[in-house]
Protein backbone atom coordinates (compact mmCIF):
# COMPACT_ATOMS: atom_id res chain seq x y z
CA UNK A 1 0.00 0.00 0.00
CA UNK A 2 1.36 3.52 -1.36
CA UNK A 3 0.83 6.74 -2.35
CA UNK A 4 1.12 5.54 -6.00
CA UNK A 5 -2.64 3.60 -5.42
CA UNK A 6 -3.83 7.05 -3.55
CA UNK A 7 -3.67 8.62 -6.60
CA UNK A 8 -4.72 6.14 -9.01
CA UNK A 9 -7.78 6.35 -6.70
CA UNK A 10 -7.75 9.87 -7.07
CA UNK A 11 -8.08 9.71 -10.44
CA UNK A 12 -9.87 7.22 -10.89
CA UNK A 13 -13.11 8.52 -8.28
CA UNK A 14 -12.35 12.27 -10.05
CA UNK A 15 -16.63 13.09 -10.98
CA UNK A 16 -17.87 10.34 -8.43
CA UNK A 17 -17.07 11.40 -5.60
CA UNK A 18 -17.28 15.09 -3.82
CA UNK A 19 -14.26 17.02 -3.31
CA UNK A 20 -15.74 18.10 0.32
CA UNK A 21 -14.79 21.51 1.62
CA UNK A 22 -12.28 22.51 4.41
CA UNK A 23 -13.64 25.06 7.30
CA UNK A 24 -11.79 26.83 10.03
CA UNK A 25 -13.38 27.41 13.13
CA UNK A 26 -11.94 30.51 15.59
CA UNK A 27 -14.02 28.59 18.37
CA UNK A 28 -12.17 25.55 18.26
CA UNK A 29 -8.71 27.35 17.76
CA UNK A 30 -9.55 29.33 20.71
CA UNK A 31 -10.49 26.79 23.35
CA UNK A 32 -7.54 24.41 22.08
CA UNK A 33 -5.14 27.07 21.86
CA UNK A 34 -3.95 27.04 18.62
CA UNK A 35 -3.17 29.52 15.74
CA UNK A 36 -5.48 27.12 13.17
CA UNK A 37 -8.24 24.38 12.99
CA UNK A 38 -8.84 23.12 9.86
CA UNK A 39 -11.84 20.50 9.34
CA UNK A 40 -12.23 18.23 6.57
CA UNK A 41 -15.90 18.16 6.18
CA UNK A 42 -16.53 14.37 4.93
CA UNK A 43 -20.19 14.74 6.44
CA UNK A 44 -20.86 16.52 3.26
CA UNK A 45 -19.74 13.59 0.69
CA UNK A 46 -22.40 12.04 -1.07
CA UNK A 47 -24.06 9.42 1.59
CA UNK A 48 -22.80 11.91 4.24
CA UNK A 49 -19.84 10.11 4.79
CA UNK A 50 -16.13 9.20 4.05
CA UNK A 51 -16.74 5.29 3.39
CA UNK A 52 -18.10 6.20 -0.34
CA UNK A 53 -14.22 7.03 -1.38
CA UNK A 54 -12.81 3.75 -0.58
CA UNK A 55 -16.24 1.82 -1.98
CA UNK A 56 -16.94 3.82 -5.18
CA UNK A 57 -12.93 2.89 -5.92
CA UNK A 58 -13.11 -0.61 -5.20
CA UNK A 59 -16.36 -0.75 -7.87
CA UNK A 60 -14.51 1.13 -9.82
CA UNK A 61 -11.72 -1.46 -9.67
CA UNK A 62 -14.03 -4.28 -9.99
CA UNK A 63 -15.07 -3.41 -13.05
CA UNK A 64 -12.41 -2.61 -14.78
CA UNK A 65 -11.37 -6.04 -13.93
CA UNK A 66 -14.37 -6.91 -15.27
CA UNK A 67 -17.15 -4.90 -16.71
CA UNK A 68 -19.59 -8.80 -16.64
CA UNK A 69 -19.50 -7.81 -12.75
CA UNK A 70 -22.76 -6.50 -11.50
CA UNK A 71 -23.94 -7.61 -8.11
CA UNK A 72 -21.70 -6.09 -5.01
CA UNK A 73 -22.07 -7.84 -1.57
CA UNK A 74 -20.92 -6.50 2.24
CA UNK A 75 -22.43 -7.03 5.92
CA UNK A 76 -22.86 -3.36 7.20
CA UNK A 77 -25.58 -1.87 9.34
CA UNK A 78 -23.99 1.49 8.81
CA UNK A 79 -21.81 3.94 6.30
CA UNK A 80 -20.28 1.22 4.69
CA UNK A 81 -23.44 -0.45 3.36
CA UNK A 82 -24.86 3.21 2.30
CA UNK A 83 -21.61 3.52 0.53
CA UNK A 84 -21.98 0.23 -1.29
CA UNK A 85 -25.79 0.65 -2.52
CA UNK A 86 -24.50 3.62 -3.65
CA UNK A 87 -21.33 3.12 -5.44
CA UNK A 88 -22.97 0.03 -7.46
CA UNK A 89 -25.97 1.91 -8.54
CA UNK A 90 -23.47 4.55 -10.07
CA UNK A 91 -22.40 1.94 -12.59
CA UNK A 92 -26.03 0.23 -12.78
CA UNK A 93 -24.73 -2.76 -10.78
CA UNK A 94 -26.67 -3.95 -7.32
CA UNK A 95 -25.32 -3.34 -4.07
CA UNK A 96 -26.27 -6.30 -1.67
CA UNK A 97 -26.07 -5.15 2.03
CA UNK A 98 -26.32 -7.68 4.60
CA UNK A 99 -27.80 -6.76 8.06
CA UNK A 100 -29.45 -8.35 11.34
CA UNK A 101 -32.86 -9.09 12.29
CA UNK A 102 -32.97 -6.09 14.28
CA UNK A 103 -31.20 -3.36 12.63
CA UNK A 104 -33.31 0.02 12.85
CA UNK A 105 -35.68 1.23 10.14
CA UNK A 106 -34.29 4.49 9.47
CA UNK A 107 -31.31 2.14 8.55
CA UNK A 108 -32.94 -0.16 6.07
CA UNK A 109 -35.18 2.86 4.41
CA UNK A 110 -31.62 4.64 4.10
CA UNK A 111 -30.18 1.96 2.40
CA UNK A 112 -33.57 1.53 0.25
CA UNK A 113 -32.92 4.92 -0.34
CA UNK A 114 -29.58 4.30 -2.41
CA UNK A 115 -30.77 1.29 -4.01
CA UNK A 116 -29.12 -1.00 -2.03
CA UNK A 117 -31.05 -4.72 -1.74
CA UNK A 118 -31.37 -5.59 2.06
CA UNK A 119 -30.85 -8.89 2.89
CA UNK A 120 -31.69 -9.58 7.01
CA UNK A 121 -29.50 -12.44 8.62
CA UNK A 122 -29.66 -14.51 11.84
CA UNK A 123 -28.05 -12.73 15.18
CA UNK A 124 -25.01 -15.08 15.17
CA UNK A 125 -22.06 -15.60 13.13
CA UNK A 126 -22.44 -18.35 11.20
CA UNK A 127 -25.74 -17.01 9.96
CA UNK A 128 -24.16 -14.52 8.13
CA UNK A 129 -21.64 -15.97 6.64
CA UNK A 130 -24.29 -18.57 5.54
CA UNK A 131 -26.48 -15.40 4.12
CA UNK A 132 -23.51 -13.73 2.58
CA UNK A 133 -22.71 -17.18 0.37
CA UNK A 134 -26.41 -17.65 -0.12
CA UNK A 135 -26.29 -13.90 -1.91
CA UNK A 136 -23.35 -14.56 -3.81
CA UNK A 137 -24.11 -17.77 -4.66
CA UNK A 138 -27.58 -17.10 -5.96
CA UNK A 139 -26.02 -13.70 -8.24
CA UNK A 140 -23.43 -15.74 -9.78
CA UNK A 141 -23.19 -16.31 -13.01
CA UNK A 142 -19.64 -17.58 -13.86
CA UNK A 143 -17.74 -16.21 -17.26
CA UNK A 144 -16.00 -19.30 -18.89
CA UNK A 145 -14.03 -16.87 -20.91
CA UNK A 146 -12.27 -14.79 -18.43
CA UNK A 147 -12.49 -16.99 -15.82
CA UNK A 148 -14.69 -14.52 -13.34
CA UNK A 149 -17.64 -14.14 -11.29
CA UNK A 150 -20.22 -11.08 -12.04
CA UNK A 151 -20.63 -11.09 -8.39
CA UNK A 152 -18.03 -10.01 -5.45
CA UNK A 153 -17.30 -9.39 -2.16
CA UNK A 154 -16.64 -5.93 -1.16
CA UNK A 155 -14.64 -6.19 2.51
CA UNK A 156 -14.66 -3.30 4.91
CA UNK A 157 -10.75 -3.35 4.97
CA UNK A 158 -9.81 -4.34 1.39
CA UNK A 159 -6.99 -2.42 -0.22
CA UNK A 160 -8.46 0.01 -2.61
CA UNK A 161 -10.59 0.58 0.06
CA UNK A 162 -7.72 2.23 2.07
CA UNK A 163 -6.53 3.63 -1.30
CA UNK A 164 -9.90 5.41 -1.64
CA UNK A 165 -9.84 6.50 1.80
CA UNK A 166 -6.72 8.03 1.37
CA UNK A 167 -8.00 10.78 -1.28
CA UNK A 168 -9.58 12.51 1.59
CA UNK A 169 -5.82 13.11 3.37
CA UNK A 170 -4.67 13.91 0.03
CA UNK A 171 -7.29 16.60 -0.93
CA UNK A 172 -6.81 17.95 2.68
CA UNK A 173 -2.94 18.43 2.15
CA UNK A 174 -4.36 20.62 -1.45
CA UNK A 175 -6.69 22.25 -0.25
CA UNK A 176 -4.43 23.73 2.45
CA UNK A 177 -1.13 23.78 0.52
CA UNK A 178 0.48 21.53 3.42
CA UNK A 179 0.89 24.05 5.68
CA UNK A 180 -0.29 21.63 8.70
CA UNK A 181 1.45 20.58 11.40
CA UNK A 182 -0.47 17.45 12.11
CA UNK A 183 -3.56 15.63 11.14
CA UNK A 184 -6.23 14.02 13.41
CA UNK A 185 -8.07 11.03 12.09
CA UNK A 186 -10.77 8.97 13.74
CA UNK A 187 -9.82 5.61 14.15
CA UNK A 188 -13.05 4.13 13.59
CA UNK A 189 -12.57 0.75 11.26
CA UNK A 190 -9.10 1.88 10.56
CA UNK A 191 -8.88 2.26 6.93
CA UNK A 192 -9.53 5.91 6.73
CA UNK A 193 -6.25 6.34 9.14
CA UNK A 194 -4.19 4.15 7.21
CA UNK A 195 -4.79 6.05 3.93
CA UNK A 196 -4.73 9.16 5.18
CA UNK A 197 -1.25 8.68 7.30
CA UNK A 198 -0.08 7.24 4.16
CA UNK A 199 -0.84 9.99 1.48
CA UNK A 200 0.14 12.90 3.95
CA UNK A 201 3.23 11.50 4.98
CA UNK A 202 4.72 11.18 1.60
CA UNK A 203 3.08 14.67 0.60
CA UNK A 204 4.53 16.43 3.90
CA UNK A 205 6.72 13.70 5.79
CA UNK A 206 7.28 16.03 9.22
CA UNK A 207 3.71 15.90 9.45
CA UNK A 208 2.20 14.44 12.42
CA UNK A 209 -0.99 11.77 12.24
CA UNK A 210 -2.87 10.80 15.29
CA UNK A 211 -5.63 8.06 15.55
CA UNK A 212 -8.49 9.37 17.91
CA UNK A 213 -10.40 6.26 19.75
CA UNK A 214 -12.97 6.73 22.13
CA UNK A 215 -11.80 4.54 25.49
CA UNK A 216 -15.93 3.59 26.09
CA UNK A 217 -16.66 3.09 22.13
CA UNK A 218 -16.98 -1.00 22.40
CA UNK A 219 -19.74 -1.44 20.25
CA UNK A 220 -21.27 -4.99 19.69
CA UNK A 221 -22.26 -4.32 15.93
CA UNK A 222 -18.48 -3.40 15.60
CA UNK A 223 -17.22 -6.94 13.66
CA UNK A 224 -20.46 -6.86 11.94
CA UNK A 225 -19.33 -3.28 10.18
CA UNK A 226 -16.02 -3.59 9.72
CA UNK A 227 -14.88 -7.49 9.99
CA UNK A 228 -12.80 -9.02 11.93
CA UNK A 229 -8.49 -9.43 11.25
CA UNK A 230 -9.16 -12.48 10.19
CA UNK A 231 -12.18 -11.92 8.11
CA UNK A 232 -14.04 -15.48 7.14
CA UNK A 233 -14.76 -13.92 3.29
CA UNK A 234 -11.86 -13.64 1.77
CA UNK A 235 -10.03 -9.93 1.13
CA UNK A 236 -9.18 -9.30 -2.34
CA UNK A 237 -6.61 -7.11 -4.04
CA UNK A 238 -8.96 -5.66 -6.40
CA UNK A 239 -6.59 -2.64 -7.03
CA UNK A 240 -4.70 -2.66 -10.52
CA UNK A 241 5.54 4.26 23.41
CA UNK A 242 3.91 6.95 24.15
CA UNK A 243 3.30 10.03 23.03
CA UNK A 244 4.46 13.60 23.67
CA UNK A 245 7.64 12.44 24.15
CA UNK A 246 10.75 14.84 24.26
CA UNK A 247 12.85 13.19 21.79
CA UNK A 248 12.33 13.72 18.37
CA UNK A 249 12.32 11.09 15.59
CA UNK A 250 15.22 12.18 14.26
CA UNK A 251 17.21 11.92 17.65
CA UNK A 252 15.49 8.11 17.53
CA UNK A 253 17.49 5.23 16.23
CA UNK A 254 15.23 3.59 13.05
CA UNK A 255 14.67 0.42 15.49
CA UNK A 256 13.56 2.51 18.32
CA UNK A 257 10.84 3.87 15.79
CA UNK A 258 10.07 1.08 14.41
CA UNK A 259 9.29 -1.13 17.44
CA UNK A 260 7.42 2.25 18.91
CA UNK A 261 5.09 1.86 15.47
CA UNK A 262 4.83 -1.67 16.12
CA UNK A 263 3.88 -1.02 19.73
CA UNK A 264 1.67 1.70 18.92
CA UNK A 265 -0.95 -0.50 16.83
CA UNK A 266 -1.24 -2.59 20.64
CA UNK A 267 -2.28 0.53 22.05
CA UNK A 268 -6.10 1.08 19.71
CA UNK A 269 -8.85 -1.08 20.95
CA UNK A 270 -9.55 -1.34 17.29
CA UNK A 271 -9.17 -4.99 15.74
CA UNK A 272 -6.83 -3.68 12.39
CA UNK A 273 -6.26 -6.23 9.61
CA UNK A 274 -2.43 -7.11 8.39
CA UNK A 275 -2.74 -4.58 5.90
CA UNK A 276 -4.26 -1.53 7.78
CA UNK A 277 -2.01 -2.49 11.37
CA UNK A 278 1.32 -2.42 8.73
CA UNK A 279 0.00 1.22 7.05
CA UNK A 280 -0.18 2.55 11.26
CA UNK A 281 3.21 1.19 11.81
CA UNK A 282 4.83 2.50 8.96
CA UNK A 283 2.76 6.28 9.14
CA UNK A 284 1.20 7.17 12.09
CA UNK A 285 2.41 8.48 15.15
CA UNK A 286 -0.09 7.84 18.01
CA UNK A 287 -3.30 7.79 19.34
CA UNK A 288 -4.95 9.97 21.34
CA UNK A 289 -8.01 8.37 23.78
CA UNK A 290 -10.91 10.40 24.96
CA UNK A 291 -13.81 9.56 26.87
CA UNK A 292 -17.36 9.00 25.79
CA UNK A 293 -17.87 12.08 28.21
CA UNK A 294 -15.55 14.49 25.89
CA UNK A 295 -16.87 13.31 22.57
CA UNK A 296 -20.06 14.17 23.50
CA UNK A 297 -19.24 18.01 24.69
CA UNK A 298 -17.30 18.07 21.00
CA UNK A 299 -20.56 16.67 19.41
CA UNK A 300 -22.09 19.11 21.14
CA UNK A 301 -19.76 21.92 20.48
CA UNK A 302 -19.45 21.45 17.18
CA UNK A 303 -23.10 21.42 16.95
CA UNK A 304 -23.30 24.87 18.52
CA UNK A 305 -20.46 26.71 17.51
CA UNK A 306 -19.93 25.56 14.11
CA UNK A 307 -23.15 24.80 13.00
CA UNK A 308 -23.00 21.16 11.30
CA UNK A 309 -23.81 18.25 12.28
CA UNK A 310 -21.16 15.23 12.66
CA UNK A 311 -21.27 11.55 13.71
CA UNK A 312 -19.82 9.72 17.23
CA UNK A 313 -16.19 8.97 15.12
CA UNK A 314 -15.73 12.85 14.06
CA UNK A 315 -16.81 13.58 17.42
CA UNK A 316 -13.81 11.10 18.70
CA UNK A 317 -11.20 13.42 16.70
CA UNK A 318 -12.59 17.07 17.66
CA UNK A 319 -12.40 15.84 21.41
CA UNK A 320 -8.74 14.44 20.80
CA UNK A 321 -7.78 18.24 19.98
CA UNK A 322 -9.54 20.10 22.98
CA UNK A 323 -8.73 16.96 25.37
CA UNK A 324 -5.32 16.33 25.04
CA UNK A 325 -2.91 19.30 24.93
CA UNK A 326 0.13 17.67 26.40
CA UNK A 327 0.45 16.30 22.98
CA UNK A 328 -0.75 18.42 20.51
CA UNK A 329 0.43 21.74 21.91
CA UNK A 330 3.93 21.74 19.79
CA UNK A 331 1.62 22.05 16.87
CA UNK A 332 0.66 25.12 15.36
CA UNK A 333 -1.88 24.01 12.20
CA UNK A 334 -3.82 21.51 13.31
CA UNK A 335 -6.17 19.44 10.68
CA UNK A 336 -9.31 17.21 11.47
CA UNK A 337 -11.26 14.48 9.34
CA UNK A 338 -15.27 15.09 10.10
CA UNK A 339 -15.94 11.11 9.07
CA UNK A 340 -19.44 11.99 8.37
CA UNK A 341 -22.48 13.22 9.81
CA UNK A 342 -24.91 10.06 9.42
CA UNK A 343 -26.70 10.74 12.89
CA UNK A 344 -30.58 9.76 13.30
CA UNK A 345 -32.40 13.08 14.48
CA UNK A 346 -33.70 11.20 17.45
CA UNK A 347 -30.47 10.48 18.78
CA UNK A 348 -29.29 14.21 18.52
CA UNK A 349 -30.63 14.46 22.02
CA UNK A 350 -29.02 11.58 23.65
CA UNK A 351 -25.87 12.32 21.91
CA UNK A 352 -25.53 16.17 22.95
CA UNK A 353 -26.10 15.47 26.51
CA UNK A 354 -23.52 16.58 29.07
């Protein structure tokens, strides 16, 4: 993984996806103290969120692998499945989006919504896997010639769906002529940090990345939205110790760094695949944990001072700046990926209590 595939996906999603816009905010730079803020507003991609640059470029991908290849298949009960429905309808394919028994209706009508086709599976494990094969089994339609499938499996943390992700780090670096300091990403599945920290690195490498994880964020529908390290459907290549410390990484012997990296992709809660935990190692230089406390005051915040809305991972990343100064205070520009702003209006509320 490089910046080469970045900007192939650059390219390549150039008309498909939305080249969102960057905002300051004076309220932010004020109460963290620093000279500038800079978000990346990803709630206002198409879908309302980041996932649709990593999807629409792993269709993309697909089917110039294979134009016979029409029916797209992922578990989500979230942004990745919107992302999906949407991406295939773009090139008249099918987006299948697998999801539990129970998953909300404002989920499944959103999904509707982009065209996706809904398919509801059993609450364990093995039922989905069962109802993912059943899906692809049933929309396959095999191509003697070339030797393919016209239907595929579109994993959470598949290559050109870091690539895609990465075009958001890389537009950021653009749109403010790489004049920041650092960059703080949401950790979230993981593949929206590993491109990023990999595009902005080569584009500025004194830069500074931090993942921002929420310490309370377990969430049981977690594996279900972004798979497991070891996923049980295969991941195709579709594309053609601490922080804030005093020495610096050039006073750092390269196998003091590198077993810091190494060390460093311990310290998320997140389960990362091979793939995404060797992009943190090689590109990212810590993580920053809030509380589910703080990410609601930046929710909240950001609600009232900025005036858009954002979801609980951009939350995660505006709390990161305000929260923890010890680190971040050696850095003048400071630049922040919104993830999206997918948030049900009922849960506003809940969310934007104190």
């Amino acid at each position: 993984m490089n910046f080469q595939n970045v900007m192939a996906a650059h390219k390549a999603t150039a008309g498909y996806v939305h080249k969102t816009p960057i905002i300051t905010s004076n309220a932010l730079q004020k109460l963290s103290n620093h000279e500038e803020v800079i978000l990346k507003c990803e709630n206002l991609q198409r879908t309302g969120c980041y996932n649709l640059r990593g999807v629409m470029y792993h269709v993309i991908c697909s089917k110039q692998l294979d134009l016979g290849i029409n029916h797209f298949v992922t578990h989500s009960t979230g942004n990745h499945g919107l992302a999906l429905a949407h991406a295939a309808f773009s090139f008249d394919a099918t987006g299948h989006v697998i999801v539990p028994q129970d998953t909300p209706s404002v989920v499944i009508n959103s999904l509707k919504y982009y065209n996706g086709e809904v398919h509801r599976c059993g609450p364990s494990k093995e039922d989905r896997i069962r109802l993912i094969q059943k899906v692809m089994d049933d929309n396959n339609v095999s191509n003697r010639k070339s030797g393919t499938n016209s239907c595929v499996y579109v994993h959470a943390q598949d290559k050109a769906i870091i690539a895609g992700n990465g075009t958001a780090g890389m537009e950021l670096m653009l749109q403010t002529d790489g004049r920041l300091d650092a960059v703080i990403v949401p950790a979230s599945g993981g593949t929206l940090l590993a491109g990023v920290a990999v595009a902005v690195k080569v584009m500025k490498p004194n830069i500074a990345v931090f993942g921002a994880e929420c310490v309370a964020a377990t969430d049981p529908m977690y594996e279900f939205e972004h798979g497991s390290a070891s996923p049980d459907v295969a991941c195709e290549d579709t594309e053609p110790n601490g922080l804030g410390v005093a020495q610096t990484a050039a006073e750092k012997s390269v196998d003091t760094l590198r077993q810091e990296r190494k060390n460093r992709v311990s310290e998320f809660s997140t389960p990362f695949s091979p793939l995404v935990a060797q992009c943190v190692e090689s590109h990212v230089d810590g993580v920053l944990k809030v509380t589910e406390a703080q990410v609601r005051h930046a929710f909240r915040f950001v609600y009232e001072r900025c005036k858009i809305v954002i979801d609980f991972d951009a939350a995660t990343a505006v709390a990161a700046l305000v929260a923890r100064p010890e680190v971040l205070q050696r850095y003048r520009r400071i630049g922040i990926l919104l993830t999206g702003g997918n948030v049900e209006l009922e849960k506003i509320p809940h969310l934007a209590r104190l």
